[in-house]
Protein backbone atom coordinates (compact mmCIF):
# COMPACT_ATOMS: atom_id res chain seq x y z
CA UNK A 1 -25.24 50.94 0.47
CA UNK A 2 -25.05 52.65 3.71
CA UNK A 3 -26.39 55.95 2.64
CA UNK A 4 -29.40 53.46 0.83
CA UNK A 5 -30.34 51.73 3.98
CA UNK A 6 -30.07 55.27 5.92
CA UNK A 7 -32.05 57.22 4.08
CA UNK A 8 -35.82 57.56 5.48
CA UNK A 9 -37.76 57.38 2.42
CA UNK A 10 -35.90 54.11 1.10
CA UNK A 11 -38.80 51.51 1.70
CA UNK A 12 -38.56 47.56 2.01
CA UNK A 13 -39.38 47.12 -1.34
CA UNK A 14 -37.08 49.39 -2.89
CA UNK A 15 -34.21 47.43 -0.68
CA UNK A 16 -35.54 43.63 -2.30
CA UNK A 17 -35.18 45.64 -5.78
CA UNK A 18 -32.01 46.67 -5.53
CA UNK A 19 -31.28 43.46 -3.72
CA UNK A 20 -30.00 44.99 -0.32
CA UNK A 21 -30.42 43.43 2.90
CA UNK A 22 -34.17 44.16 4.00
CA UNK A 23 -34.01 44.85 7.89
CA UNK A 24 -36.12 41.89 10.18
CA UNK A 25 -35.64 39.59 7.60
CA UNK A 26 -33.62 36.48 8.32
CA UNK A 27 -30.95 36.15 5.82
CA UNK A 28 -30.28 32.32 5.92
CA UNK A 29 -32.08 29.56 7.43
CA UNK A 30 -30.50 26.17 8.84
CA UNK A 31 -33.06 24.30 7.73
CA UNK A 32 -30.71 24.83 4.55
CA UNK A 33 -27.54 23.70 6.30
CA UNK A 34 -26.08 20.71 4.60
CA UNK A 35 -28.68 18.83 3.02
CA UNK A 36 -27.77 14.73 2.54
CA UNK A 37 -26.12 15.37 -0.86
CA UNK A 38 -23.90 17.82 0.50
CA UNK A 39 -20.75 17.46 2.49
CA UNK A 40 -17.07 18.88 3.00
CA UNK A 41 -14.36 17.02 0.43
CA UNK A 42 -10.54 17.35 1.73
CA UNK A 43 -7.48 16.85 0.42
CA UNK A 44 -4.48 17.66 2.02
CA UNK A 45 -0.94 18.97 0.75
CA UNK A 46 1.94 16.94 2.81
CA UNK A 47 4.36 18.94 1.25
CA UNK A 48 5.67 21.33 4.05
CA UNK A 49 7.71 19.61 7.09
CA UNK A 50 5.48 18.92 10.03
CA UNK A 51 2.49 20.60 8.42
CA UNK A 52 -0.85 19.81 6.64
CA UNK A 53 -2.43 22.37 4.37
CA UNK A 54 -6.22 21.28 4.56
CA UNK A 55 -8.07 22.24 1.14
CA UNK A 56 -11.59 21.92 1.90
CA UNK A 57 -14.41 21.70 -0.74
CA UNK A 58 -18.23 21.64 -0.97
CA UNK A 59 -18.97 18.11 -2.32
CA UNK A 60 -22.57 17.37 -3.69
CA UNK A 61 -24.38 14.70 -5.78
CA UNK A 62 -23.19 16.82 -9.04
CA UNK A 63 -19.28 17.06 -8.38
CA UNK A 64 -17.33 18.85 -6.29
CA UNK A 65 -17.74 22.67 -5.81
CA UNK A 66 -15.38 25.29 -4.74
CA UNK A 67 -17.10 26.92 -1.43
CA UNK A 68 -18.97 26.02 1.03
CA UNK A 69 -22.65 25.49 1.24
CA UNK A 70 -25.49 28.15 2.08
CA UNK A 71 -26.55 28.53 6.10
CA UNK A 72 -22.68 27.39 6.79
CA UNK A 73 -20.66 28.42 9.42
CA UNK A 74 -17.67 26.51 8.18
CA UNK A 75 -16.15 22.80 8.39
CA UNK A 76 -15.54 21.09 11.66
CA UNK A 77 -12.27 19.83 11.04
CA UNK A 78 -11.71 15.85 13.26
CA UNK A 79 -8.43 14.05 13.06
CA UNK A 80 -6.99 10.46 14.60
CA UNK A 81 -3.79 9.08 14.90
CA UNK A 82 -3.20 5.62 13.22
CA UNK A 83 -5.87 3.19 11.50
CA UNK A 84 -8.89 5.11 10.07
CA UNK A 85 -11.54 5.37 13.00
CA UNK A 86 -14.26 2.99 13.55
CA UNK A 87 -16.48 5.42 15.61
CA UNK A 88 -16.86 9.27 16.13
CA UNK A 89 -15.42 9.39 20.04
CA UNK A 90 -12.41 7.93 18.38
CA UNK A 91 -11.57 11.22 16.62
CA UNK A 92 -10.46 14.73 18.44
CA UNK A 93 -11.43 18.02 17.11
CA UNK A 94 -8.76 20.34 15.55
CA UNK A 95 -10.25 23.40 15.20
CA UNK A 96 -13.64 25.04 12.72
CA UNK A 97 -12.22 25.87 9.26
CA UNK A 98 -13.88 29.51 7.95
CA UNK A 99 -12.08 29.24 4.94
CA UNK A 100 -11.08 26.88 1.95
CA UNK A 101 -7.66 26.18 3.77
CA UNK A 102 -6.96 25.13 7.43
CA UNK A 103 -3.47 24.66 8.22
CA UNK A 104 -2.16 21.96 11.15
CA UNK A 105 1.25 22.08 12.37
CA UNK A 106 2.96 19.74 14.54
CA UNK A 107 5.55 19.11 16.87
CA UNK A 108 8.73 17.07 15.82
CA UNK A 109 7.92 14.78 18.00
CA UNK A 110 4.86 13.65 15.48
CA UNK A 111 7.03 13.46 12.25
CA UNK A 112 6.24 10.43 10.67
CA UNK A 113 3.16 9.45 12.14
CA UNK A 114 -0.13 8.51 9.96
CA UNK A 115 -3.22 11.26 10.77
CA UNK A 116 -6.94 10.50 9.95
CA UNK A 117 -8.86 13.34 9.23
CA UNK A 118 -12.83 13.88 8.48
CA UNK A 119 -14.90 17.11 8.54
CA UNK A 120 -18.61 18.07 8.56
CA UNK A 121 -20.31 21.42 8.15
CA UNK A 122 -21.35 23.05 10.87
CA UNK A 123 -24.46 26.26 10.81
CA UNK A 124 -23.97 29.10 12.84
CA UNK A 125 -26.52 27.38 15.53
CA UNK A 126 -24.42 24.46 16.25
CA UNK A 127 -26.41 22.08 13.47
CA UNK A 128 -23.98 19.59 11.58
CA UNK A 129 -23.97 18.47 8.57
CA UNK A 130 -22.90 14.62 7.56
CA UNK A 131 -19.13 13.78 7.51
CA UNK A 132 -16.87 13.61 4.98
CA UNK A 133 -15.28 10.51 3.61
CA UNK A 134 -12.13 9.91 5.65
CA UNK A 135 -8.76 11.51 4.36
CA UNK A 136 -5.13 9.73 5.34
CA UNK A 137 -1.66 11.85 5.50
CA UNK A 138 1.63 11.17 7.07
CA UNK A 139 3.18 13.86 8.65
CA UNK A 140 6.28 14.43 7.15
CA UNK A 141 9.71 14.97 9.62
């Protein structure tokens, strides 16, 4: 691909044939970013002591889709101790989640305690998508 894109006499056209990258051309918008049918889907695997494996999906109108949507930067990923939260400023953010797993670990101290999570895509301006529905876990001790 390199030598493809070096080479003098390889024109624009010739890259959108052999669907390349074609220089100055923007490659995703955000006008794409998460569009109302489309929104993260978590579940999360309590099965490791003091730990939450976060499997995050792409979930749309037609089902659930491994992924993540086009224009995405990854998943914002929100938690709250306790009773599911009435408002956003109730929530803290964890961390961004590039990938279909985001692990949490916790101190021994929070064994046992119940942990709201909910997640919303995020473009690589800052644009976010709508949240997720609202998953529940207990951190096991």
């Amino acid at each position: 691909m390199r030598q493809l894109q070096g080479w003098r006499v390889t024109t624009d056209a010739d890259r959108e044939a052999m669907h390349i990258t074609v220089r100055g051309q923007a490659v995703v918008s955000d006008t794409d970013l998460a569009p109302a049918d489309c929104k993260p889907s978590v579940t999360v695997d309590i099965s490791n002591r003091l730990k939450h494996i976060l499997k995050i999906q792409n979930q749309t109108n037609a089902g659930v889709k491994s992924g993540r949507p086009g224009g995405v930067r990854g998943a914002q990923v929100w938690r709250k101790y306790g009773a599911t939260p009435e408002a956003d400023a109730e929530m803290e953010m964890v961390g961004v989640a590039s990938r279909t797993q985001f692990v949490i670990e916790y101190p021994i101290e929070e064994g046992g305690k119940q942990v709201q999570y909910m997640l919303r895509w995020v473009g690589a301006n800052g644009s976010k998508g709508p949240w997720s529905e609202t998953e529940s876990a207990t951190i096991a001790a």
